[in-house]
PDB file of N, CA and C in Angstrom:
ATOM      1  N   UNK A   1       0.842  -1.189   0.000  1.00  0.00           N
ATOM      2  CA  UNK A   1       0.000   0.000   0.000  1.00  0.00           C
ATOM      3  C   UNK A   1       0.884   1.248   0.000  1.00  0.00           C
ATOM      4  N   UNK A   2       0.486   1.909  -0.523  1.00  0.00           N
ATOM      5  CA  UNK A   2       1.457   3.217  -0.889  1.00  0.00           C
ATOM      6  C   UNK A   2       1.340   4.012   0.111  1.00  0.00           C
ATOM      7  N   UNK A   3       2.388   5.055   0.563  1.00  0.00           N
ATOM      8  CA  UNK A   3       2.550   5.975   1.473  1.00  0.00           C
ATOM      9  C   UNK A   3       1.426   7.148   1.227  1.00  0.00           C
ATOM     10  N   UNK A   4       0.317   7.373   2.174  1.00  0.00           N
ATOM     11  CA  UNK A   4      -0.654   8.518   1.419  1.00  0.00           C
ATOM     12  C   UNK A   4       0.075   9.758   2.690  1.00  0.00           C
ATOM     13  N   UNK A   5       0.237  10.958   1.503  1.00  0.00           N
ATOM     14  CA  UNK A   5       0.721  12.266   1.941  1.00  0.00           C
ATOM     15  C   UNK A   5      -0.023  13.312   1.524  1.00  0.00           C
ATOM     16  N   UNK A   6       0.045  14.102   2.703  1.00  0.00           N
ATOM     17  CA  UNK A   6      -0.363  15.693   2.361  1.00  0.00           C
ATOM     18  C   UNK A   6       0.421  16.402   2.265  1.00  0.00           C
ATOM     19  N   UNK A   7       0.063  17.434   1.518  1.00  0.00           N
ATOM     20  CA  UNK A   7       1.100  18.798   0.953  1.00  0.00           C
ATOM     21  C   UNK A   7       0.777  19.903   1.740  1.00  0.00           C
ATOM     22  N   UNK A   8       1.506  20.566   2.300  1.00  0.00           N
ATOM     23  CA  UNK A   8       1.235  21.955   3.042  1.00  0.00           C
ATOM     24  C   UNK A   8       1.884  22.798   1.913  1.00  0.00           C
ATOM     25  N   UNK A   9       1.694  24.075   1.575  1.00  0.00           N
ATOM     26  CA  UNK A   9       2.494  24.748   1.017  1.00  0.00           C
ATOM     27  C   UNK A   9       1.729  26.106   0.310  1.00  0.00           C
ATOM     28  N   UNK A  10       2.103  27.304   0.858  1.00  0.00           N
ATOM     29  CA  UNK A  10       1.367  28.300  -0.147  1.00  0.00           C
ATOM     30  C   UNK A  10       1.189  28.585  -1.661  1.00  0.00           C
ATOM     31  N   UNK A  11       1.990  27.555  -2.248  1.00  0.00           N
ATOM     32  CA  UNK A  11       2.351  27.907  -3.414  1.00  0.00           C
ATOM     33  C   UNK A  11       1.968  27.012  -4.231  1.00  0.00           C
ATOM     34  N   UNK A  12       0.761  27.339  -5.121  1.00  0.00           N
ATOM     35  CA  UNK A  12       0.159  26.229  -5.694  1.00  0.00           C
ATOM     36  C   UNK A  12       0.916  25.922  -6.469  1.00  0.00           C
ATOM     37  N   UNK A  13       1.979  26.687  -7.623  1.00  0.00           N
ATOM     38  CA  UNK A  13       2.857  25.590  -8.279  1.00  0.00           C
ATOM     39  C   UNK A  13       3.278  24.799  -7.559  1.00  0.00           C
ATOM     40  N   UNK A  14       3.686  24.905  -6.661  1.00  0.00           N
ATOM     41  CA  UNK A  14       4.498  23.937  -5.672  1.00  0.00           C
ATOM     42  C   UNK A  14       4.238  22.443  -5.508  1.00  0.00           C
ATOM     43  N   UNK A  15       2.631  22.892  -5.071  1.00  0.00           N
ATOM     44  CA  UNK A  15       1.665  22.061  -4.098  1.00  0.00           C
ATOM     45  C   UNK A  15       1.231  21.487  -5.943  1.00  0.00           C
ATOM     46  N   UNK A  16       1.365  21.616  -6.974  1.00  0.00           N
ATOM     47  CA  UNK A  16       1.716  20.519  -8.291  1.00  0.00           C
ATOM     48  C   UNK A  16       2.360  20.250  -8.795  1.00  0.00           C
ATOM     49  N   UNK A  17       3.043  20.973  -8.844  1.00  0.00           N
ATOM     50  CA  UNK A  17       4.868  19.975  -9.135  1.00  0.00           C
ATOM     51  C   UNK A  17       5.176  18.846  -8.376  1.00  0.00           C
ATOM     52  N   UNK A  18       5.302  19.286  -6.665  1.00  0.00           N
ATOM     53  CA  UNK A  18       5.695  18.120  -5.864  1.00  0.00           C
ATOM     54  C   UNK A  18       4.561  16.840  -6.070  1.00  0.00           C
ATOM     55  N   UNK A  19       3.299  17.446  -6.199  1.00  0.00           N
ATOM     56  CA  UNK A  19       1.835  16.127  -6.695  1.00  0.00           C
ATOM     57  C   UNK A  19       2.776  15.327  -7.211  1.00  0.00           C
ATOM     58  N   UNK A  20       2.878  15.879  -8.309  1.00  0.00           N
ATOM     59  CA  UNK A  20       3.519  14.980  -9.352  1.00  0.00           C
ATOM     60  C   UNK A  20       4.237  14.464  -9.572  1.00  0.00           C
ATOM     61  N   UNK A  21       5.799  14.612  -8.743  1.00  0.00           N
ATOM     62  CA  UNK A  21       6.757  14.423  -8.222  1.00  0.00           C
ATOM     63  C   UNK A  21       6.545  13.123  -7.569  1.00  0.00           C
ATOM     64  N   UNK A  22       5.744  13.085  -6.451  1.00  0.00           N
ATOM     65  CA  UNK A  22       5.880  12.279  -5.243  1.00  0.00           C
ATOM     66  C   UNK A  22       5.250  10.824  -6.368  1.00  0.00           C
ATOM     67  N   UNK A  23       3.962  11.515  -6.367  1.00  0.00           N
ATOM     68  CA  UNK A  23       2.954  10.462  -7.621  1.00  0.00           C
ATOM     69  C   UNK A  23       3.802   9.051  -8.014  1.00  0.00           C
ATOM     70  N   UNK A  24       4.602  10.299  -9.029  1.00  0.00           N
ATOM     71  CA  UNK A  24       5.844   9.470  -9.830  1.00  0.00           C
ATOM     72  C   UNK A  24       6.354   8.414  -9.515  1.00  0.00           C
ATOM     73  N   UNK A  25       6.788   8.373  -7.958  1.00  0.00           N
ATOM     74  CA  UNK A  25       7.787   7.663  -7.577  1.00  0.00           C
ATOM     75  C   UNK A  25       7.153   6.960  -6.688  1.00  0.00           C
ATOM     76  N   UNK A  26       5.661   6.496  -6.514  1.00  0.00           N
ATOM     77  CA  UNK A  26       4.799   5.615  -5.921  1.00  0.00           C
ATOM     78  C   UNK A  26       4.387   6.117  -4.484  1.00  0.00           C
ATOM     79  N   UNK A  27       4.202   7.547  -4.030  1.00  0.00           N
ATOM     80  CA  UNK A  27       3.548   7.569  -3.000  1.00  0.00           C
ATOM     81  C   UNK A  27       2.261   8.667  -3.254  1.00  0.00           C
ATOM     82  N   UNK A  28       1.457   8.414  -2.742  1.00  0.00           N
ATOM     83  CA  UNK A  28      -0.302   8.491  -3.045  1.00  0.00           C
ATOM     84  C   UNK A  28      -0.783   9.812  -2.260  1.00  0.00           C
ATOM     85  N   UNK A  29      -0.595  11.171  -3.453  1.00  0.00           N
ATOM     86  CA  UNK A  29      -0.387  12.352  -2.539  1.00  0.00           C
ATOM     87  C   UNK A  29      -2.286  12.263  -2.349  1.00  0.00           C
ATOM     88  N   UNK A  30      -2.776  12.275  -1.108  1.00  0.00           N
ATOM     89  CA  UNK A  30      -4.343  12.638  -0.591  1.00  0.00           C
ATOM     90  C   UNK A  30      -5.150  13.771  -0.852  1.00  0.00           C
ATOM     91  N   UNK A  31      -4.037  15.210  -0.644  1.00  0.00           N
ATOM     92  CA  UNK A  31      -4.356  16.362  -0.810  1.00  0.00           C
ATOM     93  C   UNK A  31      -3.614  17.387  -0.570  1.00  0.00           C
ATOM     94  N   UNK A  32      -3.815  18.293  -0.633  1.00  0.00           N
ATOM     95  CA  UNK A  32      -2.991  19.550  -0.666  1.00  0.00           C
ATOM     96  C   UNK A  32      -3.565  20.418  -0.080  1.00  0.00           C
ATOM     97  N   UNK A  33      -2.454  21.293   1.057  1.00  0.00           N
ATOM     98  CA  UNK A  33      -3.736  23.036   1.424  1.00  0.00           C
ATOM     99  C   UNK A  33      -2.708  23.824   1.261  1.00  0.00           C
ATOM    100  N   UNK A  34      -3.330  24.966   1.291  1.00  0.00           N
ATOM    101  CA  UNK A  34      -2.846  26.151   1.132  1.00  0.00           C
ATOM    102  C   UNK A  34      -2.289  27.008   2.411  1.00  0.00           C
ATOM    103  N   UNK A  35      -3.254  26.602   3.625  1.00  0.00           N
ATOM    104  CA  UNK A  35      -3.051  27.295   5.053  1.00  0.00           C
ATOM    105  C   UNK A  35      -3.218  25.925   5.927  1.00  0.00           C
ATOM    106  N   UNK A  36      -2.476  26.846   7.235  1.00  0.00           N
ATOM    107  CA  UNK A  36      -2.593  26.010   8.484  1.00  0.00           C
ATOM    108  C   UNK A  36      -3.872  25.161   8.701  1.00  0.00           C
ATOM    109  N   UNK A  37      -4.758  26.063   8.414  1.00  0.00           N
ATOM    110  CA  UNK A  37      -6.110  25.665   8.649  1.00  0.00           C
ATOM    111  C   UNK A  37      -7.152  24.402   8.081  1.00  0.00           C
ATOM    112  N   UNK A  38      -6.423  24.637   6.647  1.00  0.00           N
ATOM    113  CA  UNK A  38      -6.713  23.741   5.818  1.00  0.00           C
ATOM    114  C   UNK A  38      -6.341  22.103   6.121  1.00  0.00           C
ATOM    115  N   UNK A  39      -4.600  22.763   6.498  1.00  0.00           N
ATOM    116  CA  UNK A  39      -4.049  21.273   6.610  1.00  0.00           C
ATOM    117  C   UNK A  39      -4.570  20.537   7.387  1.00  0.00           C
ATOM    118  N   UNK A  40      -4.909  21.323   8.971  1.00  0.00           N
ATOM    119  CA  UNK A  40      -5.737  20.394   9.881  1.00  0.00           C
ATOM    120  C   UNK A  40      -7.011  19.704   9.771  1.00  0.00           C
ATOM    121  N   UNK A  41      -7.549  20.548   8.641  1.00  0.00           N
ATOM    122  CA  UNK A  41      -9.052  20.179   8.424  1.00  0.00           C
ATOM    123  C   UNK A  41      -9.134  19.276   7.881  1.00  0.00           C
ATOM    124  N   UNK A  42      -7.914  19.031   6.514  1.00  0.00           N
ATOM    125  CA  UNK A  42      -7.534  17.676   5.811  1.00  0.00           C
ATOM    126  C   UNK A  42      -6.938  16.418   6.085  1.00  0.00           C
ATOM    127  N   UNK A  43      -6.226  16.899   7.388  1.00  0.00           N
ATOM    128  CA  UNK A  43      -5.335  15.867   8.219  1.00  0.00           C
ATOM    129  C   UNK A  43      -6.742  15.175   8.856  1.00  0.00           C
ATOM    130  N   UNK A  44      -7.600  15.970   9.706  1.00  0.00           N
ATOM    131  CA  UNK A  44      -8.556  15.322  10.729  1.00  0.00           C
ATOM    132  C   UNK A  44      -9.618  14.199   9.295  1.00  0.00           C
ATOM    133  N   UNK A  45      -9.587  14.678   7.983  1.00  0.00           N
ATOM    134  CA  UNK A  45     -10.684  14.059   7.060  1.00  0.00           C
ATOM    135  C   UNK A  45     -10.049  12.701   6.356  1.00  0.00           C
ATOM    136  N   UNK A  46      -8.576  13.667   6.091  1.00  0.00           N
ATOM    137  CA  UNK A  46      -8.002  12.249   5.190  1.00  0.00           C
ATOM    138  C   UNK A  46      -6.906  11.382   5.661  1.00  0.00           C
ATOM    139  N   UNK A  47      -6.779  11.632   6.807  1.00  0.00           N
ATOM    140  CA  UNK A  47      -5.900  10.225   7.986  1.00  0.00           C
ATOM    141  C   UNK A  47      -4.252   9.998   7.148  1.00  0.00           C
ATOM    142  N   UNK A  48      -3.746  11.167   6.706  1.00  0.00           N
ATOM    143  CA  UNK A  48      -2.343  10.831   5.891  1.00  0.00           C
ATOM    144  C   UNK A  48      -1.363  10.281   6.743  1.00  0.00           C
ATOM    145  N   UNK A  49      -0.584   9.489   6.318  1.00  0.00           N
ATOM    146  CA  UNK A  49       0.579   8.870   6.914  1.00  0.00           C
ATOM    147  C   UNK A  49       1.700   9.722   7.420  1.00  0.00           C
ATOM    148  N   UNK A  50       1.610  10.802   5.782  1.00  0.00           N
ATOM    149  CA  UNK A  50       2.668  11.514   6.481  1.00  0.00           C
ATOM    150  C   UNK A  50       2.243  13.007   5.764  1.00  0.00           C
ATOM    151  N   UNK A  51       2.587  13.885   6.283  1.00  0.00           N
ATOM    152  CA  UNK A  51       1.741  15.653   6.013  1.00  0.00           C
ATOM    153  C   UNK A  51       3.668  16.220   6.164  1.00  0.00           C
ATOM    154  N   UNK A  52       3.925  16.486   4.722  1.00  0.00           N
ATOM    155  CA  UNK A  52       4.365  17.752   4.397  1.00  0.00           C
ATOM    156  C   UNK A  52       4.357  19.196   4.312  1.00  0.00           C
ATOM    157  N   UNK A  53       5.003  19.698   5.405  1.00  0.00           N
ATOM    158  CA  UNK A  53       4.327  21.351   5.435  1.00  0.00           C
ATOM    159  C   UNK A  53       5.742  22.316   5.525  1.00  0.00           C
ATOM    160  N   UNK A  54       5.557  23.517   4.721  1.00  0.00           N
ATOM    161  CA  UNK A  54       6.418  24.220   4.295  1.00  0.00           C
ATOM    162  C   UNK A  54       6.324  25.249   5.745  1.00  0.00           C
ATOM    163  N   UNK A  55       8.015  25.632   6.013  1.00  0.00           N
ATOM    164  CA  UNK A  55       7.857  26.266   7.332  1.00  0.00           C
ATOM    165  C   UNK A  55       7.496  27.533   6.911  1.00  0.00           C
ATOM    166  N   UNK A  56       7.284  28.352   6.282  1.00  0.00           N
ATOM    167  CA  UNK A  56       6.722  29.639   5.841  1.00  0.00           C
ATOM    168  C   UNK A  56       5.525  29.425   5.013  1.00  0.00           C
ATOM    169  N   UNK A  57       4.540  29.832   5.641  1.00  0.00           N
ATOM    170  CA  UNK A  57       3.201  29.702   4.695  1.00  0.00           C
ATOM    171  C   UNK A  57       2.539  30.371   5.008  1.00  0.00           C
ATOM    172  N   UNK A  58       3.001  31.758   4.107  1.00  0.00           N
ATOM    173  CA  UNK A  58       2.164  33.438   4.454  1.00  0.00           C
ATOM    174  C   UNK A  58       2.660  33.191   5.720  1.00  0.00           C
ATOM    175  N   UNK A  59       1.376  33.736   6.190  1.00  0.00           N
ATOM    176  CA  UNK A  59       1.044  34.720   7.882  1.00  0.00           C
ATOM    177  C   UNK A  59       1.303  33.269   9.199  1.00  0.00           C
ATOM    178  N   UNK A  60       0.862  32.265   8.248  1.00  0.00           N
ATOM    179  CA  UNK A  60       1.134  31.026   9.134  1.00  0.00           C
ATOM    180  C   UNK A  60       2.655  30.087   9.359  1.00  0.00           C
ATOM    181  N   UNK A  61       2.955  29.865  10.433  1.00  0.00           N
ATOM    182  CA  UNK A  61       4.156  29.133  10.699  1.00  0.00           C
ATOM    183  C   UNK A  61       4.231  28.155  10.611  1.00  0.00           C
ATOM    184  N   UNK A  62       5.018  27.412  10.387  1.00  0.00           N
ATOM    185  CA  UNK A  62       5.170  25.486   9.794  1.00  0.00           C
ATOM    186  C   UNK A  62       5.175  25.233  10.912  1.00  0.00           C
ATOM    187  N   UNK A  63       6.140  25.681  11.631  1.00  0.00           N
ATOM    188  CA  UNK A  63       6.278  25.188  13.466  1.00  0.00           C
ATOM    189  C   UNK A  63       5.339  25.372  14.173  1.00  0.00           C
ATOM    190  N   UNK A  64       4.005  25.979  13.886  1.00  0.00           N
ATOM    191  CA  UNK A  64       3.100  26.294  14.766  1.00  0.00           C
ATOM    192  C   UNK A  64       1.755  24.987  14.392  1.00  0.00           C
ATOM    193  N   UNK A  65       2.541  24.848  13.223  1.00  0.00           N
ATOM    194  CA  UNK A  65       1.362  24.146  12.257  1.00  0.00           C
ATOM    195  C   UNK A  65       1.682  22.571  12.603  1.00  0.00           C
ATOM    196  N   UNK A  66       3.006  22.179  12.689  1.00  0.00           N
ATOM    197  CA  UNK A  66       3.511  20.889  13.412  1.00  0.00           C
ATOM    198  C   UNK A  66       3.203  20.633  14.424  1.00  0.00           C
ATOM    199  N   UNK A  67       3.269  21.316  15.639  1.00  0.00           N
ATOM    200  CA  UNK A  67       2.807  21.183  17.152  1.00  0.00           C
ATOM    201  C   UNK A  67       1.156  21.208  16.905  1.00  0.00           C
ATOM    202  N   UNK A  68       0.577  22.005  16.208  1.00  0.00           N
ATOM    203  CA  UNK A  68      -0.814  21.717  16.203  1.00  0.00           C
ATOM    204  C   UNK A  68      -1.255  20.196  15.338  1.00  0.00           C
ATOM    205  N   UNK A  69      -0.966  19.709  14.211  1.00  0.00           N
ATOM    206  CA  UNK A  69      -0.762  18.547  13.694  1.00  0.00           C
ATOM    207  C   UNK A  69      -0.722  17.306  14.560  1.00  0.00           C
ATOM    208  N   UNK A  70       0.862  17.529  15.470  1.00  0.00           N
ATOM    209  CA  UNK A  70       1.177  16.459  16.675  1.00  0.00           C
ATOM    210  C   UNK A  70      -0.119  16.556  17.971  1.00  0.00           C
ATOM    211  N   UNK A  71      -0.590  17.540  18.152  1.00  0.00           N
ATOM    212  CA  UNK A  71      -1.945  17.552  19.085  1.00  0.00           C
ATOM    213  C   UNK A  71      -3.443  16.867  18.582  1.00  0.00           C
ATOM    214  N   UNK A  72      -3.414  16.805  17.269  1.00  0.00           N
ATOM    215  CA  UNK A  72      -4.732  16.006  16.688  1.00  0.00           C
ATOM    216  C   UNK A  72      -4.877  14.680  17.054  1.00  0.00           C
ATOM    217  N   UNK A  73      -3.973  13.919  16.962  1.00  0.00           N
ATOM    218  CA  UNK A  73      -3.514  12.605  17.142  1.00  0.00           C
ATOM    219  C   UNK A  73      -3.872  11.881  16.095  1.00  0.00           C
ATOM    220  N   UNK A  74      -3.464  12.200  14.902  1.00  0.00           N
ATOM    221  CA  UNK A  74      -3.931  11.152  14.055  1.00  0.00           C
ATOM    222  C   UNK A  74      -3.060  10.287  13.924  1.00  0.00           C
ATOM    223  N   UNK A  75      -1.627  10.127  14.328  1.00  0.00           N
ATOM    224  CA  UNK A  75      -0.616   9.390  14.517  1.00  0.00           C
ATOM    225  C   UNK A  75       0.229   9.869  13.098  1.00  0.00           C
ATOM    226  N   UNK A  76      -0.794  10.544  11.879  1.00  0.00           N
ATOM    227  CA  UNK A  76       0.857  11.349  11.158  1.00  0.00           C
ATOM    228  C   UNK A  76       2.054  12.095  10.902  1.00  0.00           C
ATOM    229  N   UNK A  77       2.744  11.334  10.566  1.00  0.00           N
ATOM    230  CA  UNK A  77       4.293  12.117  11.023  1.00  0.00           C
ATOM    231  C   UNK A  77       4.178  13.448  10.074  1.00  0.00           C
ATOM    232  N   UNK A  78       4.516  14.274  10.586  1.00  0.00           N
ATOM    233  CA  UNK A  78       5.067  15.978  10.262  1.00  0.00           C
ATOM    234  C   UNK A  78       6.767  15.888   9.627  1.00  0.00           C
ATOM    235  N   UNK A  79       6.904  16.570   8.474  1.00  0.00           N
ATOM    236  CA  UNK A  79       8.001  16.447   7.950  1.00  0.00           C
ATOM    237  C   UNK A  79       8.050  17.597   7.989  1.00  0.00           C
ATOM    238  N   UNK A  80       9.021  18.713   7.931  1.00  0.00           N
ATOM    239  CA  UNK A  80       9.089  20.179   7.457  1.00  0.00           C
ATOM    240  C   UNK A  80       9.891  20.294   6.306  1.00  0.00           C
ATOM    241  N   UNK A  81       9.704  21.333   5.299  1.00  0.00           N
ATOM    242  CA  UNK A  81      10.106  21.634   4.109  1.00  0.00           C
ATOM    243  C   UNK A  81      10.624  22.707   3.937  1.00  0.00           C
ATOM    244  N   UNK A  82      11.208  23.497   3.133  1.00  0.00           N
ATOM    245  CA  UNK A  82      11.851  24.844   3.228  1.00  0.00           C
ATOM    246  C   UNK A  82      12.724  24.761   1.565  1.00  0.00           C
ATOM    247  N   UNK A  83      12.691  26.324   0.996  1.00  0.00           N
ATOM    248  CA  UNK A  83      13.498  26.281   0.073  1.00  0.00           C
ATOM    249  C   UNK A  83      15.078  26.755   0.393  1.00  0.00           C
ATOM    250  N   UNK A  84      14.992  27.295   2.299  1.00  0.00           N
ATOM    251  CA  UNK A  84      16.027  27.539   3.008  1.00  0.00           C
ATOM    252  C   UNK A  84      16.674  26.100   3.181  1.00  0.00           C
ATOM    253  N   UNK A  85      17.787  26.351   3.521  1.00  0.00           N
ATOM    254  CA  UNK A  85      18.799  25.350   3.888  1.00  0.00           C
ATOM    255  C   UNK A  85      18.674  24.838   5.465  1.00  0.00           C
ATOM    256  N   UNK A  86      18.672  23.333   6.320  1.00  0.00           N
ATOM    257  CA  UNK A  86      18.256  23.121   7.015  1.00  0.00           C
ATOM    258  C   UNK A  86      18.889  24.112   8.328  1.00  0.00           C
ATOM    259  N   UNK A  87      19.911  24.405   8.032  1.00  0.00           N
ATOM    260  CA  UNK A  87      20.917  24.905   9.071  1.00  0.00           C
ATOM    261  C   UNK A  87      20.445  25.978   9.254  1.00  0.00           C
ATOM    262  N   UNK A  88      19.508  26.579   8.736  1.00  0.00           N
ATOM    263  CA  UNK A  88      19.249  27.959   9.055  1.00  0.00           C
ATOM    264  C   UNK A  88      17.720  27.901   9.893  1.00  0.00           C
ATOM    265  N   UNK A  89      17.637  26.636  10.002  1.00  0.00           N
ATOM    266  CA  UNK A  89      16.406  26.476  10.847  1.00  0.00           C
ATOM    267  C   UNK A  89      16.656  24.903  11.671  1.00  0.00           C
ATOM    268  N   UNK A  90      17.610  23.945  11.761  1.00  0.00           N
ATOM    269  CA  UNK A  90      18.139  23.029  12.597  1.00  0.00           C
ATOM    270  C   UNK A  90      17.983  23.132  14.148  1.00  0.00           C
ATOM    271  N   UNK A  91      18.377  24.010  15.072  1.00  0.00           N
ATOM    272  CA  UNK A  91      17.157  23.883  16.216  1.00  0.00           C
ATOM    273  C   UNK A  91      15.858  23.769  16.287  1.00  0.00           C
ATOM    274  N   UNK A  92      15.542  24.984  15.810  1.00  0.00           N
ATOM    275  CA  UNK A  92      13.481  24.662  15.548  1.00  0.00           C
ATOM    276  C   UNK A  92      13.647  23.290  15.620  1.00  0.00           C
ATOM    277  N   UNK A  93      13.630  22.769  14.130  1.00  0.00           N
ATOM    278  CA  UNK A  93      13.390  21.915  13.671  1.00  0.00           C
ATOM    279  C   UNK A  93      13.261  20.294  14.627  1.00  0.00           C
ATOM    280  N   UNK A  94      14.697  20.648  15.474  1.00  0.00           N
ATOM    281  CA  UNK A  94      14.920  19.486  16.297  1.00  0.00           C
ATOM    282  C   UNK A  94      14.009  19.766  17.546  1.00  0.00           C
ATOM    283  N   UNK A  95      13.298  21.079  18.067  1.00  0.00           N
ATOM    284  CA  UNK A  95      13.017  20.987  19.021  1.00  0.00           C
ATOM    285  C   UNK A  95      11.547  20.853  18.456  1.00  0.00           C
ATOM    286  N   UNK A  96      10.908  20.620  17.396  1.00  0.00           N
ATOM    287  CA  UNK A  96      10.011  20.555  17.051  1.00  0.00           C
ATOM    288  C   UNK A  96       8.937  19.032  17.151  1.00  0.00           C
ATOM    289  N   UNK A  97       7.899  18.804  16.962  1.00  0.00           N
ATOM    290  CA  UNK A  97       7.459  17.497  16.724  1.00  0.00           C
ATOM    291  C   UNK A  97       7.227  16.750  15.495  1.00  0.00           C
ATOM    292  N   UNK A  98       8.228  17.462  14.590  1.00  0.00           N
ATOM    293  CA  UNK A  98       8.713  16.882  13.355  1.00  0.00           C
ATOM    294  C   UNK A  98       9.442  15.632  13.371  1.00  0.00           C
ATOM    295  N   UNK A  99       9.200  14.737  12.196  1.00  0.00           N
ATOM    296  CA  UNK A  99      10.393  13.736  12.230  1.00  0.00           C
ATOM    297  C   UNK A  99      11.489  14.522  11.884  1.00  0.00           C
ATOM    298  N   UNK A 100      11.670  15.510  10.836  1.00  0.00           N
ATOM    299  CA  UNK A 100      12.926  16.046  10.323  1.00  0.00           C
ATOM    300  C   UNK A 100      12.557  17.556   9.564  1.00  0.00           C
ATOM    301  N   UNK A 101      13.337  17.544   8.374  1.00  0.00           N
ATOM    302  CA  UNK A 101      13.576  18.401   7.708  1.00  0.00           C
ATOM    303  C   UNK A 101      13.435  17.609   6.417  1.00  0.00           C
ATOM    304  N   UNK A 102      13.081  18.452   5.191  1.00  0.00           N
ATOM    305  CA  UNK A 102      13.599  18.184   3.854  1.00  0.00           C
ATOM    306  C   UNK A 102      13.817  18.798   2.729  1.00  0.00           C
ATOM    307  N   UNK A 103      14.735  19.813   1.996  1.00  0.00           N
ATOM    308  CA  UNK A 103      15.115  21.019   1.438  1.00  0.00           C
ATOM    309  C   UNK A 103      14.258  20.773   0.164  1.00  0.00           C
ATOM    310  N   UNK A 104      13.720  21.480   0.041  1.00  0.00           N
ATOM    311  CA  UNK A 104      12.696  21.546  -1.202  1.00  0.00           C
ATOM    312  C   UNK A 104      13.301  21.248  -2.335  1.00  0.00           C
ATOM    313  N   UNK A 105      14.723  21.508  -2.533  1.00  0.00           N
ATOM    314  CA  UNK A 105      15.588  21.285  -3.584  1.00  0.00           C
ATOM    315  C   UNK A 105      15.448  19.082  -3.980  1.00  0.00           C
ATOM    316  N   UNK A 106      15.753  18.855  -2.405  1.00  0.00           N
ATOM    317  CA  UNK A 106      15.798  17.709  -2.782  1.00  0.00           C
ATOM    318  C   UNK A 106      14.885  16.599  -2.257  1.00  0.00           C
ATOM    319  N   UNK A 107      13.544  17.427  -2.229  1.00  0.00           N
ATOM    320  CA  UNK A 107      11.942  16.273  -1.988  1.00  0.00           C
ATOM    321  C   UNK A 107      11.956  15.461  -3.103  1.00  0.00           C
ATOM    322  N   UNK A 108      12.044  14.098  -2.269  1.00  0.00           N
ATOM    323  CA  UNK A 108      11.340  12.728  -3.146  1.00  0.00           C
ATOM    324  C   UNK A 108      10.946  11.942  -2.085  1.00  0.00           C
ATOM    325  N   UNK A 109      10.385  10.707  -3.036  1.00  0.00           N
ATOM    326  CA  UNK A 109       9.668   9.581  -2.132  1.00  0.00           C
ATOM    327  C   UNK A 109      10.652   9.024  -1.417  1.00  0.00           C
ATOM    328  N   UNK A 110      12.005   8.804  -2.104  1.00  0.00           N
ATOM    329  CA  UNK A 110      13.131   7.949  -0.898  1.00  0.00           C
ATOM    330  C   UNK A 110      13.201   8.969   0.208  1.00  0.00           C
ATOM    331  N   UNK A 111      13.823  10.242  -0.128  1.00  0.00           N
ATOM    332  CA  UNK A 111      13.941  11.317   0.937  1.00  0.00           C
ATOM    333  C   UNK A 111      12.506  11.137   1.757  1.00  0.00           C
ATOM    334  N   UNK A 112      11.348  10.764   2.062  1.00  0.00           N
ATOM    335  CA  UNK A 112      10.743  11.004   3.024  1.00  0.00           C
ATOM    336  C   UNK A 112      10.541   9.624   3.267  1.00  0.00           C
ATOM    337  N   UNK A 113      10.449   8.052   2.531  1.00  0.00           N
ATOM    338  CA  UNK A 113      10.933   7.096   3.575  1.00  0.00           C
ATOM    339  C   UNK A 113      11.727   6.797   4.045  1.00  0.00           C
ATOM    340  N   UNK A 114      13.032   7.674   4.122  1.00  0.00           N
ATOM    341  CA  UNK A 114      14.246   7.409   5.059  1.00  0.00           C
ATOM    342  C   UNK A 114      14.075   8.446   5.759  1.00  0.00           C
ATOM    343  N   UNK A 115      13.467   9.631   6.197  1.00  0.00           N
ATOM    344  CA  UNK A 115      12.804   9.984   7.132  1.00  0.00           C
ATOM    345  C   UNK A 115      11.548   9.350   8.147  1.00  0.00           C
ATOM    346  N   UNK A 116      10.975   8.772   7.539  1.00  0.00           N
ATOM    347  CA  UNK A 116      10.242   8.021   8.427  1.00  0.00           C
ATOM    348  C   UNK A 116      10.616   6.538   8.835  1.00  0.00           C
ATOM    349  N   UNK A 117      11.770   6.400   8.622  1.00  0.00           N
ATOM    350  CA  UNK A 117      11.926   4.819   8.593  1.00  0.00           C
ATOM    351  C   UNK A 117      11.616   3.897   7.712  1.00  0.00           C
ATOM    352  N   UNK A 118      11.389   3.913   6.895  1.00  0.00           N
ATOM    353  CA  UNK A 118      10.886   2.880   5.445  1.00  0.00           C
ATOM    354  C   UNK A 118      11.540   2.877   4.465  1.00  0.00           C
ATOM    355  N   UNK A 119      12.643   3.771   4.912  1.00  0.00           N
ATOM    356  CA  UNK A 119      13.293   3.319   3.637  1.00  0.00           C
ATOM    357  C   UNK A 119      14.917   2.875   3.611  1.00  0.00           C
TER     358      UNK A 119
END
C-alpha cells in the first residue's frame, strides 16, 4: 500500500509539481492546502501517513502548524520543508514534533521514507 501524503504549502505551483513528483515515484499524494487551517481540516478528514508542510506559509508558521498537527492525534508524522537550507532552521526543527527536515531542492519519495523509517 502506498505511502498517502499531504502537501502543506502556499504555493500552488508547488503544491503541483511536488503532486507529481511524489505520484511518480509511488507515494499516493491525498491532498494539498494552502493554510494552516486547511491542513488540519484535511489531516482530521483524510488520515495521511505523512503531512508535508512548508515552514513559511504566508502569515502562518510550519512550526506552529507541526505542534498543532502532533496535538490532533492522528498518529501522522510531520516532515518540514523549506526552500532555506536546514541549518538555518536546525534547532526549531529538532526541538520541534517533526520527524525532520527536507530542502525543497531535494523532496522525493526515498527522501521522506528514510525519514520516516521505510526506507
Amino acid at each position: 500500500m502506498a505511502l498517502r501524503c499531504l502537501i502543506v504549502d502556499d504555493s500552488p505551483e508547488f503544491l503541483e509539481a511536488a503532486s507529481h513528483l511524489l505520484e511518480r515515484q509511488g507515494l499516493l499524494v491525498v491532498g494539498c492546502a494552502l493554510t494552516g487551517a486547511e491542513a488540519l481540516t484535511l489531516t482530521r478528514e483524510l488520515q495521511p501517513d505523512v503531512v508535508l508542510v512548508d515552514i513559511v506559509l504566508g502569515r502562518d508558521s510550519g512550526f506552529d502548524l507541526a505542534r498543532d498537527l502532533a496535538a490532533l492525534g492522528t498518529g501522522a508524522t510531520v516532515i518540514l520543508m523549506s526552500i532555506d537550507p536546514e541549518r538555518d532552521f536546525g534547532e526549531m526543527v529538532a526541538e520541534s514534533p517533526a520527524a525532520g527536515f527536507i530542502p525543497k531542492s531535494t523532496l522525493s519519495g526515498p527522501a521522506i521514507l528514510l525519514l520516516i523509517g521505510d526506507g
